[in-house]
Protein backbone atom coordinates (compact mmCIF):
# COMPACT_ATOMS: atom_id res chain seq x y z
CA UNK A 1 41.85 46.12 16.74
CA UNK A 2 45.66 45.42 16.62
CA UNK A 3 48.20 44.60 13.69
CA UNK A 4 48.19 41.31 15.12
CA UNK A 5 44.15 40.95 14.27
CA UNK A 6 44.32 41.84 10.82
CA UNK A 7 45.05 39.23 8.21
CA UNK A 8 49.04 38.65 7.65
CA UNK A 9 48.77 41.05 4.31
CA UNK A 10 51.86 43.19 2.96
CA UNK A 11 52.29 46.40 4.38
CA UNK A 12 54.69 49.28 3.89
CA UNK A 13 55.48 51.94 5.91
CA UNK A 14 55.27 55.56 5.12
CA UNK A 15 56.07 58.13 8.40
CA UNK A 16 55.24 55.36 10.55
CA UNK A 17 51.92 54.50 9.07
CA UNK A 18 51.43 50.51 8.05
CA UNK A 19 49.88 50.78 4.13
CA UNK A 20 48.34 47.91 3.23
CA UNK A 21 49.62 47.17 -0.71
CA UNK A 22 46.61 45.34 -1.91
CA UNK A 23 44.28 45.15 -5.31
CA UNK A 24 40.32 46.83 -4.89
CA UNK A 25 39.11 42.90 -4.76
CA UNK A 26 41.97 41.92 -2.37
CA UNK A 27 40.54 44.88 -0.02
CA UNK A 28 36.97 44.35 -0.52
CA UNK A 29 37.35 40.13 0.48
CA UNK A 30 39.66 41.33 3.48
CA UNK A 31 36.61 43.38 4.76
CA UNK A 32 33.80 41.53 3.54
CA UNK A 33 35.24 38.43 4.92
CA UNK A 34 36.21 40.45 8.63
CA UNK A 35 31.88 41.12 8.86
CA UNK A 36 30.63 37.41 7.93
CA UNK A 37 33.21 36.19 10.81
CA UNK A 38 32.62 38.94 13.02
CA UNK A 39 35.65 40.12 13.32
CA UNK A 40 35.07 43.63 11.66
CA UNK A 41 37.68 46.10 10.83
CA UNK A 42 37.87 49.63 10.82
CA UNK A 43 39.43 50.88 7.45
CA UNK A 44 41.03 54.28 6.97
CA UNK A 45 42.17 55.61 3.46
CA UNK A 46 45.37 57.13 3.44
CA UNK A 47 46.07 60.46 1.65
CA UNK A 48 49.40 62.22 1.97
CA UNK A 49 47.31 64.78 4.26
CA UNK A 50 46.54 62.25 6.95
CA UNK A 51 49.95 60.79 6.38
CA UNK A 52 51.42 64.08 7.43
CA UNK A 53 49.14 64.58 10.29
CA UNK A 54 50.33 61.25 11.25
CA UNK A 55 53.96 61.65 10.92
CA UNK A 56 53.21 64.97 13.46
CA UNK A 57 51.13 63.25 15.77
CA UNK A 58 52.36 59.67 17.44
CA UNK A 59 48.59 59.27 18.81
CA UNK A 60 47.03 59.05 15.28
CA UNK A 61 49.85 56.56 14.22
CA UNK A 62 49.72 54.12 17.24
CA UNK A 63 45.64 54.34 16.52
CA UNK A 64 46.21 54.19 12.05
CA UNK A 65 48.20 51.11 13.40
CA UNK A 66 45.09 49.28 14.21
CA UNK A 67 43.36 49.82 11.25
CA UNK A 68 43.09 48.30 7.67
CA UNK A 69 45.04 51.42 6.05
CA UNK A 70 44.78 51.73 1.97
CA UNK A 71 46.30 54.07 -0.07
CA UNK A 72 44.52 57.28 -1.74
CA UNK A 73 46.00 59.69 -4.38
CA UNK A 74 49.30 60.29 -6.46
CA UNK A 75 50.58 61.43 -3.58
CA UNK A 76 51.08 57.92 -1.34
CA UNK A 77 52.38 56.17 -4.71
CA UNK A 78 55.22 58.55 -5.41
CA UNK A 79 56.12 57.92 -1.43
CA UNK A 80 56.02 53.97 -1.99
CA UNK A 81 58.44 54.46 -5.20
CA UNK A 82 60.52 56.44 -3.43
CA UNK A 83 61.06 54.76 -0.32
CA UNK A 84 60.63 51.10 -1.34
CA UNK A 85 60.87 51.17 -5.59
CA UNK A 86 57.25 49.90 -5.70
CA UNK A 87 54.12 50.56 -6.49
CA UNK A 88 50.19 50.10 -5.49
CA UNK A 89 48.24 47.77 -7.56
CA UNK A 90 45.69 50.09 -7.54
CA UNK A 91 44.57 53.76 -6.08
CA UNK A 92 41.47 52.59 -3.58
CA UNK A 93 39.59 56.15 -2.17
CA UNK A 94 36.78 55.95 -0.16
CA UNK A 95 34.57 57.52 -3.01
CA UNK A 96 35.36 54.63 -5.17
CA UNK A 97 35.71 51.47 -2.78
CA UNK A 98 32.84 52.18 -0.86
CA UNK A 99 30.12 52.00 -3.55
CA UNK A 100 31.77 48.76 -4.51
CA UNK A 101 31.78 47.51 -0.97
CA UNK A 102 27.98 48.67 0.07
CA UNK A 103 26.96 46.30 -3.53
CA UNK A 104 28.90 43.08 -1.71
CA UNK A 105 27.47 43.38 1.25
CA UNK A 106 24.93 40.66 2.41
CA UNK A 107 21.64 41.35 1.40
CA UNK A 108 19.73 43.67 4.05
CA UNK A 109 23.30 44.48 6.08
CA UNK A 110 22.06 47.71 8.45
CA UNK A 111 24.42 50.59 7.84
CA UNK A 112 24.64 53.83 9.50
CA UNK A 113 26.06 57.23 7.89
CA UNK A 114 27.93 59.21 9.99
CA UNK A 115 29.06 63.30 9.49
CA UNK A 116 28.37 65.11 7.21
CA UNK A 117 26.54 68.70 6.99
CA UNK A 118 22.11 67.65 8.35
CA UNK A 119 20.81 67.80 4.84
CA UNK A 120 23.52 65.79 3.23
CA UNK A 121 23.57 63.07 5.44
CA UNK A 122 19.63 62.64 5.37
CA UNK A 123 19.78 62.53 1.50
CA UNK A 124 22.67 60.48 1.32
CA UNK A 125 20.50 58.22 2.63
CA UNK A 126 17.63 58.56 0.70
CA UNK A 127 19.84 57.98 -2.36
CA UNK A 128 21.78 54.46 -0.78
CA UNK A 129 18.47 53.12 -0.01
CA UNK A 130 17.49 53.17 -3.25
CA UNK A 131 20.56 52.46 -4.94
CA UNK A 132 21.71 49.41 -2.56
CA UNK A 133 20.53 46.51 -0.84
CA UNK A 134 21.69 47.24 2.11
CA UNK A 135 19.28 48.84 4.84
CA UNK A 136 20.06 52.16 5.82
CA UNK A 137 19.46 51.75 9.22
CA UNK A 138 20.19 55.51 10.76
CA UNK A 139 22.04 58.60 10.54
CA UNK A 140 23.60 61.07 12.88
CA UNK A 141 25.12 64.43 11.39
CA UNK A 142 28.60 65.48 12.33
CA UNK A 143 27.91 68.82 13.80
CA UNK A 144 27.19 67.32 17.07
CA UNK A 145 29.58 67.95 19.79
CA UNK A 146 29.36 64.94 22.15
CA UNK A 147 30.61 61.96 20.14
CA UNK A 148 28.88 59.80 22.32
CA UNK A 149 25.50 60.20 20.71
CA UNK A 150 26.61 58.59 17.64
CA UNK A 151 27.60 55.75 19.44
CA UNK A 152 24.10 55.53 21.08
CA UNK A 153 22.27 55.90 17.84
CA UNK A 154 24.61 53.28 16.48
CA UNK A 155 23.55 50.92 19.39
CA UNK A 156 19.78 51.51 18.76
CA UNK A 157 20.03 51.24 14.71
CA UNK A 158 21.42 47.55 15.60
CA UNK A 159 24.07 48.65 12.60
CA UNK A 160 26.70 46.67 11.37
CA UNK A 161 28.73 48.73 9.01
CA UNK A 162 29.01 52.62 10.33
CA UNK A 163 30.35 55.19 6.80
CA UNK A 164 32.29 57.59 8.96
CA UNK A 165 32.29 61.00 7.08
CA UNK A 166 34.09 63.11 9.85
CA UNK A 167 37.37 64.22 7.72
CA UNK A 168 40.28 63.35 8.37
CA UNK A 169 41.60 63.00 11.57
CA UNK A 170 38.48 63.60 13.52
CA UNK A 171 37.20 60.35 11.80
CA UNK A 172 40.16 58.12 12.69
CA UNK A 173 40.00 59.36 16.02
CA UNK A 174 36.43 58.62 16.31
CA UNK A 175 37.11 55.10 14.64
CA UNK A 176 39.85 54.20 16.92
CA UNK A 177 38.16 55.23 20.07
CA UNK A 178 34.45 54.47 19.86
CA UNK A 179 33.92 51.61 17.37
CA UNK A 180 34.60 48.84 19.57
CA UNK A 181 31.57 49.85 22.51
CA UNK A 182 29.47 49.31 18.75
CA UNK A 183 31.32 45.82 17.66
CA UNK A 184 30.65 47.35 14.06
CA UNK A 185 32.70 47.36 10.61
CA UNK A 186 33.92 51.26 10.38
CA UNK A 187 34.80 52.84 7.38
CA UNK A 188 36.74 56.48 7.05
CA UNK A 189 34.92 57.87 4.34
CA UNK A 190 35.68 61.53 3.95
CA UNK A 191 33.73 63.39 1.80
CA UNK A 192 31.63 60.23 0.07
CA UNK A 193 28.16 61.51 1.03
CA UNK A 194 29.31 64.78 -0.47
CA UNK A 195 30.10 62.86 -3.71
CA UNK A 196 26.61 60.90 -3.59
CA UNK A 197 24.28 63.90 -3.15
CA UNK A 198 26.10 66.30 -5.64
CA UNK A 199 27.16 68.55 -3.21
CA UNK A 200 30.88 67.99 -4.77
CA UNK A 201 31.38 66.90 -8.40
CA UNK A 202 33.82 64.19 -9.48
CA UNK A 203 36.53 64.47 -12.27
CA UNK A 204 36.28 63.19 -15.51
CA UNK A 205 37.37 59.42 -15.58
CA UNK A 206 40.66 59.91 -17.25
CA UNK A 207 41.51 62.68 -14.85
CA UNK A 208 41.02 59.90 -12.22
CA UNK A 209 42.74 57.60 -13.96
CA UNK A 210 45.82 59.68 -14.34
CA UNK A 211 45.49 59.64 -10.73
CA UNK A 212 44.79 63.66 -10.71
CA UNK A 213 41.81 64.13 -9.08
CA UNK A 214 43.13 66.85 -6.83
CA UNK A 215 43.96 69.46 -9.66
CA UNK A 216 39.35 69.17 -10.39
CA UNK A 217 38.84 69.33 -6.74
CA UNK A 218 40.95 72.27 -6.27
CA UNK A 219 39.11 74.39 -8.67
CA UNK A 220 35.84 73.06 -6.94
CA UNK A 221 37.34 73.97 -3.32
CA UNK A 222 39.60 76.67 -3.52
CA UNK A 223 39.30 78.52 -0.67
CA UNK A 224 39.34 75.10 1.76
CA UNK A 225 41.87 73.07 -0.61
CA UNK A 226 44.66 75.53 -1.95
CA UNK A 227 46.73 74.92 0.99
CA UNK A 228 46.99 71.16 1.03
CA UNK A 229 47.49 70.64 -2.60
CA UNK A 230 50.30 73.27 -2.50
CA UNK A 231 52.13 73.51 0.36
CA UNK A 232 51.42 70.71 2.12
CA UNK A 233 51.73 68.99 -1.20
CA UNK A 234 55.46 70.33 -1.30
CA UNK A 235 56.42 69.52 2.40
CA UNK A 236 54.77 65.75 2.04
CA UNK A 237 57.34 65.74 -0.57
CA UNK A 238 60.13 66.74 1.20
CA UNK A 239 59.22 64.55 3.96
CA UNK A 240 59.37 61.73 1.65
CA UNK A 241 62.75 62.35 0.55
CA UNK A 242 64.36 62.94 3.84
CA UNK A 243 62.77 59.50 4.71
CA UNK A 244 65.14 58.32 1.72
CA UNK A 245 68.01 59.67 2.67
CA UNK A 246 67.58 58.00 6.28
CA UNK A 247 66.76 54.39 4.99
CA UNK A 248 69.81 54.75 2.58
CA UNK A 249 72.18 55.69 5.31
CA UNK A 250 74.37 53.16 6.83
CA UNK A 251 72.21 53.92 10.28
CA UNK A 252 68.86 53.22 8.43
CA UNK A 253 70.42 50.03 6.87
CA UNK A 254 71.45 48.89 10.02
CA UNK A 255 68.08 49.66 11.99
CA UNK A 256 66.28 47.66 8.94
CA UNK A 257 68.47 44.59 9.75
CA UNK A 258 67.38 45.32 13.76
């Protein structure tokens, strides 16, 4: 699906990647509303680690540019302050949005759970049938090298909304080019099955609230997360300022007015 698709909401970019600046209910009618008039979107949650891969890679931004693109972590607000003096209404991560989306979903919607690790994906779904209305329809586990199977399950299941829990990029990848042989409503959700089963613990609320969720997850993860919350952490930030420095030279205020 193109920019031009989407509904005419405000966007910023950051590295080249359109951010949708939107409230959790704003987001959740924009997606709801794309499924009841079949025309659903795929919906990718932006970090400052897919950011980066983005700003490396012009493939993952031309296919980011297609998507519904919201903002996750600290990380993507300082970048909007700095570059643009604003700031997101709200911080919208898969782990939180999608629990509120699968509750507004029409009663019975089939959804499909992709990725994951086998047992966490079958018990994810054990747990959202019984916590949701929504018919958990099939799964697929992402250890499976031909990404065409998914698809095929997909087709079978009859879904309508696919929770795509690849990590990021391999799930915006898969997003951008597969979704549309399944005319389903696609949503990046990272580690969310992780979340629902256990397997990974959540923060205390006001440790989420202060919008540090990365310092718990570090201590859960070290081994796999010490490296993006440190160094990549530093270079997103540098990337961020020499962004500012462009935009505030006379040759970024002129491409602006271009």
């Amino acid at each position: 699906m193109s920019q031009s698709a989407l509904p005419q909401i405000p966007r910023r970019e950051i590295f080249g990647v359109p951010v949708a600046i939107l409230s959790k209910s704003e987001a959740l009618d924009i997606i709801v509303d794309g499924l009841r008039n079949s025309r659903p979107i795929n919906v990718a949650f932006a970090n400052a680690n897919l950011l980066l891969k983005a700003r490396r890679d012009p493939l993952l931004r031309r296919q980011l540019d297609g998507m519904l693109v919201l903002n996750d972590g600290i990380g993507v607000d300082i970048a909007l302050r700095v570059l643009y003096g604003e700031r997101f209404p709200e911080n919208l991560n898969g782990t939180d949005l999608t629990p509120e989306l699968l509750k507004r979903l029409p009663n019975r919607t089939p959804v499909f759970l992709y990725g994951s690790r086998p047992a966490v994906v079958s018990r994810a779904a054990e747990i959202l049938r019984q916590k949701y209305q929504s018919e958990i329809c099939g799964v697929c586990d992402g250890y499976c090298d031909n990404p065409d199977v998914a698809v095929d399950a997909i087709k079978r299941a009859h879904a309508k909304v696919v929770l795509v829990a690849l990590g990021n990029p391999k799930q915006e990848h898969w997003m951008s080019e597969k979704v549309s042989a399944c005319g389903v409503l696609a949503l990046g959700v990272g580690g969310y099955l992780d979340v629902e089963t256990g397997r990974v613990n959540r923060p205390p609320r006001w440790l989420q609230k202060a919008k540090c969720e990365w310092l718990f997850r570090i201590t859960q993860e070290p081994s796999r997360l010490w490296r993006r919350y440190t160094i990549e952490v530093l270079y997103f930030l540098a990337a961020v300022a020499f962004d500012r420095v462009k935009i505030s030279s006379p040759w970024g205020s002129l491409r602006r007015e271009l």
